[in-house]
Protein backbone atom coordinates (compact mmCIF):
# COMPACT_ATOMS: atom_id res chain seq x y z
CA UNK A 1 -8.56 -43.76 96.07
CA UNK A 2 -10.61 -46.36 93.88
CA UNK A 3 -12.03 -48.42 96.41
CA UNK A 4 -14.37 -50.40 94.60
CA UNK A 5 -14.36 -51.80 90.99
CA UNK A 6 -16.72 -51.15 88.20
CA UNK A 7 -15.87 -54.45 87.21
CA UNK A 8 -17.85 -56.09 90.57
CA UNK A 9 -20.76 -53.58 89.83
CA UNK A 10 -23.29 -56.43 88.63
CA UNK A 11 -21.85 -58.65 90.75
CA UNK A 12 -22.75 -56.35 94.23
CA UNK A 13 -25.99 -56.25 92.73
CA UNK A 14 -26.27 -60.05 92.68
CA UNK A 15 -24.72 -60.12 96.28
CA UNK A 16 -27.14 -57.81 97.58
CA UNK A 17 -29.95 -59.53 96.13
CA UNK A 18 -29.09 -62.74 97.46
CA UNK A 19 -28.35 -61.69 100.49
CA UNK A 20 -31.93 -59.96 100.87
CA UNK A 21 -33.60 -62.67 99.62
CA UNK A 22 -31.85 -64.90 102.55
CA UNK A 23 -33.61 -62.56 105.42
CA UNK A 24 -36.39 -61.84 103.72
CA UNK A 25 -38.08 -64.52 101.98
CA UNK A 26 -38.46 -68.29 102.49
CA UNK A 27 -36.29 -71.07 100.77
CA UNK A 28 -39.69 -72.31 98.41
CA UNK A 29 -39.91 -68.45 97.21
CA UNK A 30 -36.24 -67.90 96.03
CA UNK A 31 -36.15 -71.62 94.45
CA UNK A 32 -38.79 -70.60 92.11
CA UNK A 33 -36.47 -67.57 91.10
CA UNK A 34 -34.83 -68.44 87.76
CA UNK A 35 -31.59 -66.66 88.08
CA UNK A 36 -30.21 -64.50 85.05
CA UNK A 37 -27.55 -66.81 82.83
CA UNK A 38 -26.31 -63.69 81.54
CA UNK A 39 -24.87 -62.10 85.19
CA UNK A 40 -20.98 -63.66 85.45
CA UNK A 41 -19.97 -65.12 88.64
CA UNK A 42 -16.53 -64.82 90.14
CA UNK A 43 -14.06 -67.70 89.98
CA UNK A 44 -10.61 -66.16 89.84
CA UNK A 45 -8.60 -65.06 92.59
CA UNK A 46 -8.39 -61.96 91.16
CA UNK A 47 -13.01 -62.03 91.06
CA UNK A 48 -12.82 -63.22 94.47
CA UNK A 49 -10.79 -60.31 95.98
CA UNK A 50 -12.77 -57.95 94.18
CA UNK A 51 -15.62 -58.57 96.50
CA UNK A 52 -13.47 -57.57 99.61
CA UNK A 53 -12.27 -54.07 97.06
CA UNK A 54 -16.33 -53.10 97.41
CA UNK A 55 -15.88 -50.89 100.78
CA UNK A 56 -19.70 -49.95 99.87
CA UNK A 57 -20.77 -53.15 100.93
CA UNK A 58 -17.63 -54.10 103.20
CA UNK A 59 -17.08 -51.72 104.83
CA UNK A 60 -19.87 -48.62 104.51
CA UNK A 61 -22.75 -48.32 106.30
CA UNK A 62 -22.71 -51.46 107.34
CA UNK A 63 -21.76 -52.19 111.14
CA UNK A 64 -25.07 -51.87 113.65
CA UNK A 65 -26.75 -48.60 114.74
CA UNK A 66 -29.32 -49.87 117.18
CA UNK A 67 -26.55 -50.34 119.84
CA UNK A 68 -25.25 -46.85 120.01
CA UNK A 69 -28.68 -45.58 120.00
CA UNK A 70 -29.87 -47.53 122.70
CA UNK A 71 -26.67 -46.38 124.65
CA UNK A 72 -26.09 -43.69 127.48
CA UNK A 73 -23.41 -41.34 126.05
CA UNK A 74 -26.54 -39.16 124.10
CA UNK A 75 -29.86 -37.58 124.63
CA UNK A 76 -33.07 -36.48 123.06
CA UNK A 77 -34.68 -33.53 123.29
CA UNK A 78 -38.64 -34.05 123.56
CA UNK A 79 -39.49 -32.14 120.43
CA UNK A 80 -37.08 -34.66 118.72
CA UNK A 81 -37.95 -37.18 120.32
CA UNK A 82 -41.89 -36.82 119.24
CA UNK A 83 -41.04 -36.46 115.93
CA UNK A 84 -39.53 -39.24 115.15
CA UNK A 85 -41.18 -42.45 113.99
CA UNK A 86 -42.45 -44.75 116.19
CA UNK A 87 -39.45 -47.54 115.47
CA UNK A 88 -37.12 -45.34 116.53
CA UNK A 89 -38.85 -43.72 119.60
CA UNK A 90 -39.05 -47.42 120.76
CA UNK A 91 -35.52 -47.99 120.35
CA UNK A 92 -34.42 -44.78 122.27
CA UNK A 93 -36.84 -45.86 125.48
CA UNK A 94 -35.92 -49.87 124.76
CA UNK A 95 -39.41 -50.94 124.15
CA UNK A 96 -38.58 -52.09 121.06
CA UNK A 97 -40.52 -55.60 119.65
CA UNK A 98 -41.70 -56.04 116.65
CA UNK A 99 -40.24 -54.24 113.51
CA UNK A 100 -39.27 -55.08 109.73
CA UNK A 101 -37.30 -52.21 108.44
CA UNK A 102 -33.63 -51.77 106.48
CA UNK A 103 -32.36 -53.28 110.12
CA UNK A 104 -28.29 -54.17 111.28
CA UNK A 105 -29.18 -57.87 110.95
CA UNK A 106 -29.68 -58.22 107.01
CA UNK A 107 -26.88 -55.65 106.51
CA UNK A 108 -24.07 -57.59 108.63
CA UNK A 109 -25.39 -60.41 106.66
CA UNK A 110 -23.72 -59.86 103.36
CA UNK A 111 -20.48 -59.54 103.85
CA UNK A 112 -20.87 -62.67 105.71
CA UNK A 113 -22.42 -64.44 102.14
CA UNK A 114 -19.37 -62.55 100.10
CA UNK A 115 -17.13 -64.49 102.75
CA UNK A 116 -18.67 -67.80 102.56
CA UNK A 117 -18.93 -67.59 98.85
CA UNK A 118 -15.35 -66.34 98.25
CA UNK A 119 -14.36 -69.42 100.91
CA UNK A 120 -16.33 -71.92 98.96
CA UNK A 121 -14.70 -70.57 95.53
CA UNK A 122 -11.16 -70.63 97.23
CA UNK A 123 -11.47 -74.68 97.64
CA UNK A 124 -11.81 -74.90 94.12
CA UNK A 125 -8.54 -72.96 93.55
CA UNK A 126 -5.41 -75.00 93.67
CA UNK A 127 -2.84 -72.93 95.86
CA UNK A 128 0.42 -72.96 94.13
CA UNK A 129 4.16 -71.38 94.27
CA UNK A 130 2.61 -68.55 91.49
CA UNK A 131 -0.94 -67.69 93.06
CA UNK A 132 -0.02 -68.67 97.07
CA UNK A 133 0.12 -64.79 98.21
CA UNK A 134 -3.09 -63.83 96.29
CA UNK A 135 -4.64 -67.12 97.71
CA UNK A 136 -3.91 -66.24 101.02
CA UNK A 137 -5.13 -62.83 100.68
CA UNK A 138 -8.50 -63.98 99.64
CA UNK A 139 -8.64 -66.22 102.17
CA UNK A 140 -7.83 -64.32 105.31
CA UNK A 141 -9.63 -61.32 104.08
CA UNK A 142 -12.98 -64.40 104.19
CA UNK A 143 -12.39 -65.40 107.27
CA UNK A 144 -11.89 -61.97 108.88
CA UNK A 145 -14.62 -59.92 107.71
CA UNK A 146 -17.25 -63.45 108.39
CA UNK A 147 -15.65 -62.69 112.09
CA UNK A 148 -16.23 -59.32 111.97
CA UNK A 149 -19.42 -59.44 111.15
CA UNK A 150 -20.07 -61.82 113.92
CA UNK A 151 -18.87 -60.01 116.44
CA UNK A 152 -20.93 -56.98 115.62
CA UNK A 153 -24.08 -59.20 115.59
CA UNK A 154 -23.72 -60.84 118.65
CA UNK A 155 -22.47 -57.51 120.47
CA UNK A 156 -26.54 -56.35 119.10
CA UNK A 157 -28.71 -59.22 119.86
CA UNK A 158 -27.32 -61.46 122.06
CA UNK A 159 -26.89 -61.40 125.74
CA UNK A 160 -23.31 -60.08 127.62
CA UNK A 161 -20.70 -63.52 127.45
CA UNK A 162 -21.09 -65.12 131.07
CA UNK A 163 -19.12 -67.96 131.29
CA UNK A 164 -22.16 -69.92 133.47
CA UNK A 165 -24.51 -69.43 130.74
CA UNK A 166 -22.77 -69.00 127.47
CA UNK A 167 -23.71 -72.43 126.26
CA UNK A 168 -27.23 -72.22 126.56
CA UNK A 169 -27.98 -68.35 125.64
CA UNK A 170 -28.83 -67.76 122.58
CA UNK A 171 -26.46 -66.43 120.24
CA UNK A 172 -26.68 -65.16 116.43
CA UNK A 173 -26.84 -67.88 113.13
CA UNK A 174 -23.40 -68.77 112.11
CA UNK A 175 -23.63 -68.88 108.38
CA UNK A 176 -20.80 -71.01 107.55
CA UNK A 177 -21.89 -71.44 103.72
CA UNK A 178 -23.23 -69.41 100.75
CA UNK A 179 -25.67 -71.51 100.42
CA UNK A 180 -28.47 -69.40 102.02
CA UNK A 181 -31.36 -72.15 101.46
CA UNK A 182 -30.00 -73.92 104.71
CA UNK A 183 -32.22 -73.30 107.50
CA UNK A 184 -31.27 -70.95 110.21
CA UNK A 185 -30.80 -71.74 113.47
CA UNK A 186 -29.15 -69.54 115.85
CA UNK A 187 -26.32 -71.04 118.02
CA UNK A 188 -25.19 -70.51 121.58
CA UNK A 189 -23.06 -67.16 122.82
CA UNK A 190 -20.11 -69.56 123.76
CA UNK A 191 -20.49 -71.03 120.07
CA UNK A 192 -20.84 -67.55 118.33
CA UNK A 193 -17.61 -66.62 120.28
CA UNK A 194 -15.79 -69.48 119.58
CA UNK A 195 -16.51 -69.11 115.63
CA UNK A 196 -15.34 -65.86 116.24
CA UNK A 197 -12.22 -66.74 117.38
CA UNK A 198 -11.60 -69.34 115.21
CA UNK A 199 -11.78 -67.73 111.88
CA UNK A 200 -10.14 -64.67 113.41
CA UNK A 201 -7.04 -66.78 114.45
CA UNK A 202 -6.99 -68.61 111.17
CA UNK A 203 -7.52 -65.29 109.13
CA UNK A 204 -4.05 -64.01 110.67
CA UNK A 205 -1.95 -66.76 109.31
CA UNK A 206 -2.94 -65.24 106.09
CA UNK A 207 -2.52 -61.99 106.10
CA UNK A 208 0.44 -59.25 106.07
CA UNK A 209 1.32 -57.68 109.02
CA UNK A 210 -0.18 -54.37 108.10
CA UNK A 211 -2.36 -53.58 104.72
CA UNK A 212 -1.35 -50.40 102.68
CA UNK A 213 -5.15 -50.04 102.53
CA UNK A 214 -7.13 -49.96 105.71
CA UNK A 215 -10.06 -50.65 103.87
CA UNK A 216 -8.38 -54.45 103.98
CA UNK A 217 -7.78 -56.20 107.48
CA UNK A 218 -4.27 -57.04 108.23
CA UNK A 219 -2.79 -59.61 110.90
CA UNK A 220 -2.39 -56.26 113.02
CA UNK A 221 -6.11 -56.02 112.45
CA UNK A 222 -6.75 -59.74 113.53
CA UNK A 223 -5.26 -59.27 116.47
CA UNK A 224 -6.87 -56.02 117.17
CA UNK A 225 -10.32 -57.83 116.82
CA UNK A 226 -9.04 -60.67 119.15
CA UNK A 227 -8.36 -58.54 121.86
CA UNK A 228 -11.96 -56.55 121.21
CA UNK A 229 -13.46 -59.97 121.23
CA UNK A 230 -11.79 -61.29 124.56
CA UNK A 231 -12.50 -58.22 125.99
CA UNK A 232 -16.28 -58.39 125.07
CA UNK A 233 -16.09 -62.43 127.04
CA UNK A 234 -14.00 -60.43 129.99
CA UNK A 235 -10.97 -63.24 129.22
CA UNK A 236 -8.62 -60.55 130.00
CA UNK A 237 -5.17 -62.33 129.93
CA UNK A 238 -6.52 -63.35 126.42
CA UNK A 239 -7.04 -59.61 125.37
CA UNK A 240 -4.22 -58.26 126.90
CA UNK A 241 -1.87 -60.87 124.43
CA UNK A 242 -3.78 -59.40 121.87
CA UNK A 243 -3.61 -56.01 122.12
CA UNK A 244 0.03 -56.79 123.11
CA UNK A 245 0.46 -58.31 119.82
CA UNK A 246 -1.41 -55.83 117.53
CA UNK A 247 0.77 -53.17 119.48
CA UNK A 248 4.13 -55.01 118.67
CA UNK A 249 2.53 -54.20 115.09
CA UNK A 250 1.73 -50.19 114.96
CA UNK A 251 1.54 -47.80 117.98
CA UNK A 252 0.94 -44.55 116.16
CA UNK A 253 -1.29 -42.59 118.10
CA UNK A 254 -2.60 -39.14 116.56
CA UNK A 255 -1.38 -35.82 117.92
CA UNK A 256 -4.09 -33.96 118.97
CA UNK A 257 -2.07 -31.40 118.84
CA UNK A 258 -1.40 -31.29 115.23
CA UNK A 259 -5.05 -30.92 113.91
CA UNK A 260 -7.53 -28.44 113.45
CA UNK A 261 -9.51 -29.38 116.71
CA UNK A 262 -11.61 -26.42 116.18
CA UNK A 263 -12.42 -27.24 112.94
CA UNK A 264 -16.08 -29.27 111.87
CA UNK A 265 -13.92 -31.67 110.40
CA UNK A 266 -11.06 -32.17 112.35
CA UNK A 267 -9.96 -35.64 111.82
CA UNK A 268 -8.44 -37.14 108.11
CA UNK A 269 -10.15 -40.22 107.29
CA UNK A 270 -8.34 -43.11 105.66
CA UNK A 271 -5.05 -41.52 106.32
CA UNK A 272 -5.58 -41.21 109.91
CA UNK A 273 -2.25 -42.88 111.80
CA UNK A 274 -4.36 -44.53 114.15
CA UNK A 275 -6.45 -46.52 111.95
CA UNK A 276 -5.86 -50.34 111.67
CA UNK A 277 -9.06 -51.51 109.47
CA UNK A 278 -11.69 -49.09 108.90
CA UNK A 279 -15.96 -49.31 108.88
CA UNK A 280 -18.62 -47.21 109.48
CA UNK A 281 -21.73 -47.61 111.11
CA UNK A 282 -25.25 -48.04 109.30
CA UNK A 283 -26.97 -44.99 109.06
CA UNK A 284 -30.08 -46.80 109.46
CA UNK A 285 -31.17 -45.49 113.03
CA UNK A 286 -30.02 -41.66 113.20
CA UNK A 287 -31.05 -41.04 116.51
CA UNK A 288 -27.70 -40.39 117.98
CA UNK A 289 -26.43 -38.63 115.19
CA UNK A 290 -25.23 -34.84 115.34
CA UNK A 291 -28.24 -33.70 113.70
CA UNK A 292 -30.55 -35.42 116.13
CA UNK A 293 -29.40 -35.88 119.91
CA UNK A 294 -26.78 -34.25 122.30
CA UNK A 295 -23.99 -35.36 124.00
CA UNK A 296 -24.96 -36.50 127.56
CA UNK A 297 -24.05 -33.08 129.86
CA UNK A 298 -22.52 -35.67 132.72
CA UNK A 299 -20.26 -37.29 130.05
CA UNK A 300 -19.39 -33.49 128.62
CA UNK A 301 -18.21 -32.89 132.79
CA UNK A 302 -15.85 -35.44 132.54
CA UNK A 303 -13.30 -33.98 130.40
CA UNK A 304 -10.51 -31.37 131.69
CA UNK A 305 -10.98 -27.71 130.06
CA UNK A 306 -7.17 -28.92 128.61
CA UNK A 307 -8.23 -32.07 127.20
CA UNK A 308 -8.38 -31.00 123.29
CA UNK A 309 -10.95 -33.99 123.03
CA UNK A 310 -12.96 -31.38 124.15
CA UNK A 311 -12.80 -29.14 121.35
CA UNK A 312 -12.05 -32.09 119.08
CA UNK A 313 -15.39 -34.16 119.53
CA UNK A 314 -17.71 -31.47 120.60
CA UNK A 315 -19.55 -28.90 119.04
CA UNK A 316 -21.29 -26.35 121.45
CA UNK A 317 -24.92 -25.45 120.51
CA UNK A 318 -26.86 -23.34 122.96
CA UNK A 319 -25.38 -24.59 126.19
CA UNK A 320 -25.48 -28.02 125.07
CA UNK A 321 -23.04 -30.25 122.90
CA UNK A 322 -23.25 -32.23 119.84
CA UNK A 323 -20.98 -34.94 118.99
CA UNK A 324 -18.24 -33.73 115.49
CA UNK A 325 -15.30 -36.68 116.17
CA UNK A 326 -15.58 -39.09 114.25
CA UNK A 327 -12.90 -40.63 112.63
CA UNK A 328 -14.56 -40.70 109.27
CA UNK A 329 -14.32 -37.14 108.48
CA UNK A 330 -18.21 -36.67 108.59
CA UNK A 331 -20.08 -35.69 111.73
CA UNK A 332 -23.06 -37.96 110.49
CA UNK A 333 -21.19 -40.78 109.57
CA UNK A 334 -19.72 -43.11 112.40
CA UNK A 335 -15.87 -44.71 112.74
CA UNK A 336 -16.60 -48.42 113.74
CA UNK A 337 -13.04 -49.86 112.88
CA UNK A 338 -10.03 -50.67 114.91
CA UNK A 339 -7.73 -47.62 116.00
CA UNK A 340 -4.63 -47.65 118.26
CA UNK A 341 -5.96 -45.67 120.49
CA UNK A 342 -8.90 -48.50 121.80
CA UNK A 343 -6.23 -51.32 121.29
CA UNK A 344 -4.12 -48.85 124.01
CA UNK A 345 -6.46 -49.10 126.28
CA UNK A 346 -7.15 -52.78 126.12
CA UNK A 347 -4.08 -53.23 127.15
CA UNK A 348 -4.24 -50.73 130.01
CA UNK A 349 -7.42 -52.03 131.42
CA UNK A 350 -6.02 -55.33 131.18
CA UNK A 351 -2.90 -54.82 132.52
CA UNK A 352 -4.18 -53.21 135.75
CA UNK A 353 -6.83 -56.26 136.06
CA UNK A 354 -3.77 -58.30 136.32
CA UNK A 355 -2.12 -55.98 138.60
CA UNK A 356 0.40 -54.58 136.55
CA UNK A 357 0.10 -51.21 137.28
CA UNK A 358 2.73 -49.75 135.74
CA UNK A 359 2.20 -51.06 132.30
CA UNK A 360 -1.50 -49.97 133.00
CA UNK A 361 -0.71 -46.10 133.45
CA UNK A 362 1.81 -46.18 130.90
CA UNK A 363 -0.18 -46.95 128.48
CA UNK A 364 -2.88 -44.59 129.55
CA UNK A 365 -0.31 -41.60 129.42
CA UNK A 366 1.16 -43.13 126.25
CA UNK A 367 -2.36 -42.13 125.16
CA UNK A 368 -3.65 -39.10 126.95
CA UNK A 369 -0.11 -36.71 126.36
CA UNK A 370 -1.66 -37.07 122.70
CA UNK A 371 -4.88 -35.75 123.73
CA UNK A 372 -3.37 -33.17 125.93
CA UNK A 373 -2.87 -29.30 125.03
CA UNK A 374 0.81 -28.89 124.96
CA UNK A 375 1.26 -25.39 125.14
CA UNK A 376 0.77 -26.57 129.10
CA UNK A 377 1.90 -28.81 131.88
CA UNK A 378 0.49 -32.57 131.61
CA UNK A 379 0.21 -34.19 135.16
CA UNK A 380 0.55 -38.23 134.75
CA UNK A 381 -2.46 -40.12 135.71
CA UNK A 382 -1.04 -42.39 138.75
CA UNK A 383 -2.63 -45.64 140.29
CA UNK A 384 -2.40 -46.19 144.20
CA UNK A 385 -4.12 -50.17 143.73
CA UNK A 386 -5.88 -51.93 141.13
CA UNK A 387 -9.05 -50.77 141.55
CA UNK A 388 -7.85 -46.96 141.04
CA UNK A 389 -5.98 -47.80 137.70
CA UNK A 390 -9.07 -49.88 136.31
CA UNK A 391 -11.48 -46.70 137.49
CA UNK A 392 -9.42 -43.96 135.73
CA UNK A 393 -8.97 -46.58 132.59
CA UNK A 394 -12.80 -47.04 132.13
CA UNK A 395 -13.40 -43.31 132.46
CA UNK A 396 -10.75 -42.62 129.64
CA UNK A 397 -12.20 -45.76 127.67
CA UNK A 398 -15.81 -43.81 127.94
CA UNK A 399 -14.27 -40.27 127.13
CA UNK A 400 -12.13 -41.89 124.15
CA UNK A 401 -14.76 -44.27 122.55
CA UNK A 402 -18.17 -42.60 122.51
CA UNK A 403 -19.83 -42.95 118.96
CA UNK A 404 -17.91 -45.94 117.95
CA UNK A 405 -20.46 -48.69 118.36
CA UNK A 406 -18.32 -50.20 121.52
CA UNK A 407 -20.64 -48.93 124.79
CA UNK A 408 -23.37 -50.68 124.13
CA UNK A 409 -21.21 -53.64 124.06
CA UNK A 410 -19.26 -52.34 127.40
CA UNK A 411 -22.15 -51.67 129.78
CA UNK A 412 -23.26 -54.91 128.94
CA UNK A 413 -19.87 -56.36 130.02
CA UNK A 414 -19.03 -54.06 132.97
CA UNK A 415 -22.79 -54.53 134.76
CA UNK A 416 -21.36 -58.18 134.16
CA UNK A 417 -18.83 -57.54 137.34
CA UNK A 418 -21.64 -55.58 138.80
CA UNK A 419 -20.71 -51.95 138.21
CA UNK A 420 -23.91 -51.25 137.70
CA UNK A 421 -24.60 -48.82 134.81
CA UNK A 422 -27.86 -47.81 134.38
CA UNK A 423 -28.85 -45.41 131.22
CA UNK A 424 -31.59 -43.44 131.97
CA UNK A 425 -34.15 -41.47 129.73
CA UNK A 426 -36.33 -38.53 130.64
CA UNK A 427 -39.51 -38.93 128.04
CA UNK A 428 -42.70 -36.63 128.66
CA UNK A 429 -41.05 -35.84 131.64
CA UNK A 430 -40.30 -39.12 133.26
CA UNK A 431 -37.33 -40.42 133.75
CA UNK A 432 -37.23 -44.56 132.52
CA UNK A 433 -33.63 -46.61 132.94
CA UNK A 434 -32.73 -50.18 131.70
CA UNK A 435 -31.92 -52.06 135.01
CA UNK A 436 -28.14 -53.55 134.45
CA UNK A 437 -28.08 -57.37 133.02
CA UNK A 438 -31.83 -56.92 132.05
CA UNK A 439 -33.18 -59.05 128.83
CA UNK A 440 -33.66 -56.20 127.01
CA UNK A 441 -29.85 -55.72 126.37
CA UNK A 442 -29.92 -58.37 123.73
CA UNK A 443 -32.10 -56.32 121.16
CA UNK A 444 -34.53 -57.70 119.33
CA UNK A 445 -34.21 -60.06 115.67
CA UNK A 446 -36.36 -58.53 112.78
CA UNK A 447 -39.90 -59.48 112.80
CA UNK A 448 -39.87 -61.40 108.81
CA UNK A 449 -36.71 -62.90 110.26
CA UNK A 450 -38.38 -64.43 113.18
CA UNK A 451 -41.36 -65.46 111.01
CA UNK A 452 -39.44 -67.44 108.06
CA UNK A 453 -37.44 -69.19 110.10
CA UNK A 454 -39.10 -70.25 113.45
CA UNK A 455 -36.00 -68.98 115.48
CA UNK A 456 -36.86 -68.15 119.12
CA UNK A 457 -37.01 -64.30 119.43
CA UNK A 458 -35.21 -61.96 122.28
């Protein structure tokens, strides 16, 4: 599949570029830049898209890494552990500070500049009867990867959405423009979320209901990243419509059944069923990757000896696991995009917080007979109250989503209505944990970040 034009190639460059030189230099320094005359700038519809076609920079190694390695569903070993730099020996105890390397800030940064740029270009381009689906393309692709982006960011380095402090907590910047010489300032939570919202709303009226390419969002994809983002603020009738609506949409759910689950490999990648718009986590922090830490033993317990998630995600390694299942073909590289399978189960978790039970666990089966060896019996999870259908959800949800860049996100929102999750580390023999709703959960901004623009740190 050509997923990113040669045509665009000095135009990424010039992206990239810019975009650095927004996080990591001051306004005075880029003005005295004389830019290139030669390098073209896009102006056509047919430019603009282009810079949603670059998946490198879209969609690749781009969505945050310091979450899922600051999360409980992995462990180091000690000898790993003391071999690894500093930075990252910080981020696996959460003592983290100070730092200034490649970082999830600058990178979730540039497709927010491609979508601010391409938005800025769009108002210069009449829409007419000739160009109107091409238009709209361009311009709900904008607004939903600038949302995207957003949502990742504040899910990183902001504090878990309470409603009696949203307005005053700090949130991320909300770069509304390409022009990157505006000063920075970062917003609220309850303003990050409601940009959020907004542009993913608006993107929808744009866009097909499903993309042939899930490189590309789609309205299914809009509404799959409403319900994550209601979810995230624990506005559950919100994310249940959602989810509801992205379902109406596509409800394919893999087969477990029909891959090679013993396989290193076992999932397809961009022809997966499940898929709704696809990204991958940075490989900036590789703490919790395969090569690096194990699967937490107490998360391994959880799973029935007929659950071919089992066998699916897991590779065994000397009485310990390591985690093979991602959805990107590649046991180092991490799925980060919308599948049915998490949209399922916001609509099962939401549907038993609102006490319809029914809908709650038949979802959940929906899910788990595709998960389930079928060469024998599978025994329907059933729900005597609320409480019991939201337990067995959550424990699925943990089982289902581990590597995707989503617990980080969820501890912070379930210690929220006091469930109190606390990850633990044992480092040199003693064991440290994160105390639930602790300040530390918001991770910190880059150092040269902090420094050029006079934002208040974490």
């Amino acid at each position: 599949m050509q997923i990113a034009h040669k045509h665009y190639k000095t135009l990424g460059i010039i992206i990239v570029i810019s975009t650095t030189l927004f996080t990591s230099m001051s306004c005075k320094k880029f003005l005295a830049e004389k830019p290139d005359a030669s390098l073209t700038v896009p102006k056509t519809l047919t430019e603009l898209e282009g810079l949603f076609n670059d998946a490198e920079r879209m969609n690749f190694n781009l969505t945050p890494s310091m979450g899922e390695s600051s999360a409980d569903d992995y462990f180091l070993l000690q000898e790993t552990y003391d071999a690894l730099p500093t930075q990252w020996q910080q981020v696996y105890s959460w003592s983290l500070k100070e730092y200034r390397f490649q970082n999830d800030w600058s990178a979730n940064y540039i497709p927010v500049y491609n979508a601010n740029f391409a938005l800025e270009s769009l108002s210069k381009i009449q829409r007419t009867a000739s160009n109107e689906r091409q238009w709209d393309k361009v311009k709900g692709y904008s607004l939903f990867f600038r949302a995207y982006s957003f949502l990742n960011l504040v899910w990183i380095f902001s504090k878990a959405y309470d409603s009696s402090t949203a307005s005053t907590d700090l949130g991320i910047v909300l770069r509304l423009g390409a022009d990157f010489n505006q000063p920075s300032h970062r917003s609220s939570v309850e303003q990050t979320y409601h940009q959020i919202i907004k542009d993913t709303k608006e993107a929808a009226n744009y866009l097909p209901e499903m993309s042939s390419n899930v490189l590309l969002p789609s309205k299914a994809a809009c509404y799959g990243l409403l319900s994550r983002t209601y979810l995230s603020t624990r506005q559950y009738d919100s994310a249940y419509k959602y989810s509801d609506l992205c379902i109406q949409l596509t409800d394919d759910i893999l087969d477990y059944n029909t891959i090679p689950v013993t396989d290193d490999i076992p999932f397809p990648r961009l022809d997966n069923p499940e898929t709704i718009f696809y990204s991958e986590m940075n490989t900036f922090n590789t703490n919790h990757y395969s090569f690096s830490g194990f699967v937490d033993s107490t998360l391994i317990r959880l799973y029935n000896a007929n659950d071919l998630r089992l066998t699916a995600f897991f590779s065994p390694q000397n009485n310990l696991h390591r985690f093979k299942g991602a959805y990107t073909a590649n046991s180092i590289l991490l799925f980060t995009g919308l599948a049915n399978d998490e949209i399922f189960l916001i609509r099962a978790e939401c549907s038993a917080r609102k006490n319809m039970i029914s809908g709650a666990m038949n979802d959940l089966n929906t899910l788990m007979k595709k998960r389930w060896n079928n060469d024998l019996p599978y025994l329907d999870f059933i729900a005597i109250d609320r409480e019991h259908a939201i337990t067995q959800i959550l424990a699925e949800r943990r089982k289902e989503l581990l590597m995707r860049g989503i617990r980080w996100s969820d501890i912070k929102r379930l210690n929220k209505e006091g469930r109190e999750i606390i990850p633990k580390r044992l480092i040199n023999g003693n064991e440290i944990s994160l105390p639930s709703n602790n300040s530390r959960y918001a991770l910190p901004i880059p150092a040269d970040i902090i420094s050029i623009t006079g934002m208040p740190q974490n």
